[in-house]
N, C-alpha and C. Protein backbone atom coordinates (compact mmCIF):
# COMPACT_ATOMS: atom_id res chain seq x y z
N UNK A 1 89.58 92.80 83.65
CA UNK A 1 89.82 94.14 83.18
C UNK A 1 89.25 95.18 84.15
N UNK A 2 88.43 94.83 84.76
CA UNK A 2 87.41 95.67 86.17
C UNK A 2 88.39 96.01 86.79
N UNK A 3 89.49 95.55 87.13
CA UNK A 3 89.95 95.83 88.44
C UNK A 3 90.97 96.75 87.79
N UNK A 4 91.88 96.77 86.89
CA UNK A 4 92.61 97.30 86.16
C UNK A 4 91.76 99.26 86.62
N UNK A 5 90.77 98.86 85.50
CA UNK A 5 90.12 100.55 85.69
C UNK A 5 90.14 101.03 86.47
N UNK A 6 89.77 100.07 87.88
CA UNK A 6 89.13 100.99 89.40
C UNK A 6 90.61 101.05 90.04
N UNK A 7 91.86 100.14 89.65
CA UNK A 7 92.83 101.14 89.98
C UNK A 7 93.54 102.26 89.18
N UNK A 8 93.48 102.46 88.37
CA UNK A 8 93.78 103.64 87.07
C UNK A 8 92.69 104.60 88.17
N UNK A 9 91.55 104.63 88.18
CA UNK A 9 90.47 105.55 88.82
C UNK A 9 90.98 106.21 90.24
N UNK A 10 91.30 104.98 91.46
CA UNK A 10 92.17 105.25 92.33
C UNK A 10 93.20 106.12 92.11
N UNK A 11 94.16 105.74 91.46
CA UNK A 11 95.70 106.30 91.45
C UNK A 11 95.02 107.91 91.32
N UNK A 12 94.35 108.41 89.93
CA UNK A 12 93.67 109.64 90.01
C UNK A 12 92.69 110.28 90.59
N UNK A 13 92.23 109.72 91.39
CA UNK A 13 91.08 110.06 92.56
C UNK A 13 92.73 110.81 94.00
N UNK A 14 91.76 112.01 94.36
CA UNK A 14 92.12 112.90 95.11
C UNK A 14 91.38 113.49 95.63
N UNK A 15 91.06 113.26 97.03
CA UNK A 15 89.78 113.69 97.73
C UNK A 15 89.63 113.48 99.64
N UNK A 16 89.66 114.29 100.36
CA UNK A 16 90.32 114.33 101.55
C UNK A 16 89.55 113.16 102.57
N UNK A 17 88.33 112.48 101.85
CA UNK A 17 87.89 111.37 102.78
C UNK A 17 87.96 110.20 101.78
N UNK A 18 88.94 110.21 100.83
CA UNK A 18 89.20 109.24 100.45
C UNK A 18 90.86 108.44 100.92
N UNK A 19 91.26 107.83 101.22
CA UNK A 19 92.10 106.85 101.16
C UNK A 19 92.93 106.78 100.10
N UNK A 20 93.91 106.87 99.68
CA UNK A 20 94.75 107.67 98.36
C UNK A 20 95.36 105.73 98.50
N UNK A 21 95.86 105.67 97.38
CA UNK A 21 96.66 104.84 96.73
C UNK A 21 97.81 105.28 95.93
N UNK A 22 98.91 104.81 97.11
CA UNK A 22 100.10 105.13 97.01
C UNK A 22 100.94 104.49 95.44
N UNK A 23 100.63 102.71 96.03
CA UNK A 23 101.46 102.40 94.90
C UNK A 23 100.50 100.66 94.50
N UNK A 24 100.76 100.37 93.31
CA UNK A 24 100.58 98.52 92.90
C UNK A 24 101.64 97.45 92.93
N UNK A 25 101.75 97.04 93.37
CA UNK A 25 103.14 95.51 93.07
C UNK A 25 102.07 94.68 92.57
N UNK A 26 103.46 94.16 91.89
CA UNK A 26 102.48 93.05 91.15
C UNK A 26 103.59 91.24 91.54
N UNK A 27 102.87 90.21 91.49
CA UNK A 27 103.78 89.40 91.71
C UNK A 27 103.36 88.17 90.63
N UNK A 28 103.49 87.93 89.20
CA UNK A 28 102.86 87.17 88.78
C UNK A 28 103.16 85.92 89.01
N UNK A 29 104.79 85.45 89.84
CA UNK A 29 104.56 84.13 89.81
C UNK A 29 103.38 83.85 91.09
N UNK A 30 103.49 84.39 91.78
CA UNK A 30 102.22 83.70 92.57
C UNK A 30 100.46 84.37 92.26
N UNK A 31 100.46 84.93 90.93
CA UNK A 31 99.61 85.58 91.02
C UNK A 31 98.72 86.40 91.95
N UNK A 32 99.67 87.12 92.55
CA UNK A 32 99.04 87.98 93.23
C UNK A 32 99.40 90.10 93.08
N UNK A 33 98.70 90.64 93.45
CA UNK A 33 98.31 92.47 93.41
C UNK A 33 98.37 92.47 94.82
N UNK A 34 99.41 93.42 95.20
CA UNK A 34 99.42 93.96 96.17
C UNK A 34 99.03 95.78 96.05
N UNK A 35 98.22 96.14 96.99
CA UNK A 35 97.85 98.31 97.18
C UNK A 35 98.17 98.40 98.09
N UNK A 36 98.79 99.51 97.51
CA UNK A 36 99.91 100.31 99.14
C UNK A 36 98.55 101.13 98.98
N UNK A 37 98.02 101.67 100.39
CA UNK A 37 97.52 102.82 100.66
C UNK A 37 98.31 103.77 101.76
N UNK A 38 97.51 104.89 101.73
CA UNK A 38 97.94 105.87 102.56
C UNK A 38 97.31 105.44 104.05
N UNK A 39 98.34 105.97 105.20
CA UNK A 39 97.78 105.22 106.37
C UNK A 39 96.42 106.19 106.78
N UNK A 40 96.21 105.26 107.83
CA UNK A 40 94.71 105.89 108.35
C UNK A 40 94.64 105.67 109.84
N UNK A 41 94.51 106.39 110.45
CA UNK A 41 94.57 106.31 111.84
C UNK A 41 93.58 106.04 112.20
N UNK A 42 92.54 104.51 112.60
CA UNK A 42 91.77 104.34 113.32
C UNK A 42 90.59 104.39 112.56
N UNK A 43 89.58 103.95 112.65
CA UNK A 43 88.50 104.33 111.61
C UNK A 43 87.12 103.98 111.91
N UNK A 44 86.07 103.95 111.48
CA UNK A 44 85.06 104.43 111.54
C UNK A 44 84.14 103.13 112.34
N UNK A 45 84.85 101.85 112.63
CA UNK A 45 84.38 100.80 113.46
C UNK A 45 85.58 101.29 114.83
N UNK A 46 85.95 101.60 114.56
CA UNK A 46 86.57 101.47 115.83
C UNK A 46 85.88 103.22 116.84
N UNK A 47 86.14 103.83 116.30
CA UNK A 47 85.04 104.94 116.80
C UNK A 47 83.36 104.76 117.11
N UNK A 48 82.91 103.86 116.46
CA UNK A 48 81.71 102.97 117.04
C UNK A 48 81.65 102.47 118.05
N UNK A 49 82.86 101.92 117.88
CA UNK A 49 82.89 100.87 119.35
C UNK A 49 83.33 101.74 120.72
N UNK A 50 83.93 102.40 121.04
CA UNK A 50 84.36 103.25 121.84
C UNK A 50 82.94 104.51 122.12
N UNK A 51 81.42 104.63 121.83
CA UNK A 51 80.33 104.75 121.76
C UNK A 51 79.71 104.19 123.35
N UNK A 52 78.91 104.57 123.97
CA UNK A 52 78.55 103.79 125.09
C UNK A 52 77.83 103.12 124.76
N UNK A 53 76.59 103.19 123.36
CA UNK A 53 75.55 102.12 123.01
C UNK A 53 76.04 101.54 121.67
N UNK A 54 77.34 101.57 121.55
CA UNK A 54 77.30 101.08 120.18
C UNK A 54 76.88 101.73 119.26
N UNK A 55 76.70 102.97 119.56
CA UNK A 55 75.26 103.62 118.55
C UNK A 55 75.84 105.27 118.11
N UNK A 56 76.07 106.15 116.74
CA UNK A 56 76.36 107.43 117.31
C UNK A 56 75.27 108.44 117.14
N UNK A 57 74.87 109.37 117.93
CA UNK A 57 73.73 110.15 117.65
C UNK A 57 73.95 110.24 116.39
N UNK A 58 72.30 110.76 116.14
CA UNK A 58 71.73 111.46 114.59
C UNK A 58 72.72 112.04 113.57
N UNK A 59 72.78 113.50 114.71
CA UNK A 59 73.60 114.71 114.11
C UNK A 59 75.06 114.19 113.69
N UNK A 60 75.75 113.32 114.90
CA UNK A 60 77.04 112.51 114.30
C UNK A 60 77.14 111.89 112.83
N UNK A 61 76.05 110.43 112.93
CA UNK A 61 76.12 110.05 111.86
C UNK A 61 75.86 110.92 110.85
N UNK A 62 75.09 111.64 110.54
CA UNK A 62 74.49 112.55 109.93
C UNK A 62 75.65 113.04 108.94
N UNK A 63 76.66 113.89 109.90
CA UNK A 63 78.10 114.09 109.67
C UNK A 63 79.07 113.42 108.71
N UNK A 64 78.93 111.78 109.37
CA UNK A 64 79.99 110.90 108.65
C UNK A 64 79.59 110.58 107.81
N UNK A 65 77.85 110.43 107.04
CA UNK A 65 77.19 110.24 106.22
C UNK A 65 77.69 110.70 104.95
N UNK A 66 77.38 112.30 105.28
CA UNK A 66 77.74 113.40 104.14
C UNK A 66 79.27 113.32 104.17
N UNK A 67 80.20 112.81 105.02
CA UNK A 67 81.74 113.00 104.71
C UNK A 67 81.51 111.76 103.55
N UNK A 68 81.09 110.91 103.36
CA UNK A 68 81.33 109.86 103.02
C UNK A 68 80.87 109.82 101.73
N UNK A 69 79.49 110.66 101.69
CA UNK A 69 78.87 110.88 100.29
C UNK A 69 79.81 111.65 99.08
N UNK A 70 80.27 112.47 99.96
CA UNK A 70 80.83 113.72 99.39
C UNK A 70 82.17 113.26 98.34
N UNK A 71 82.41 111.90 99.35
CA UNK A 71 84.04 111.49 98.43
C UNK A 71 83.16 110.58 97.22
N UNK A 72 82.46 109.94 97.04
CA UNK A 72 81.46 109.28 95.73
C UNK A 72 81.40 109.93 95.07
């Protein structure tokens, strides 16, 4: 039933550092849930890595921190 809610929650969640959920398929003979999401260009490991130490200053993270809080 968990998972049910947190997509009902999804579908109505709207929030610009969140990841939107487009659509659900469902396939019961093989029991499986498929989520369409909205695309995302590139993301937050891959901008790490492209870093010269692997590492992003303070003030950066700092940044992606609060983007990240803000959608919770």
């Amino acid at each position: 039933m968990t998972v049910f809610r947190e997509i009902q929650l999804l579908k109505i969640l709207k929030h610009k550092n969140v990841i939107g959920l487009v659509d659900v398929l469902c396939n019961e003979e093989k029991q499986k849930m498929y989520m369409v999401l909205e695309y995302c260009v590139g993301g937050l490991q891959d901008m790490l890595e492209s870093t010269p130490k692997k590492k992003f200053p303070l003030w950066q993270a700092h940044g992606y921190v609060y983007c990240i809080m803000s959608a919770v």
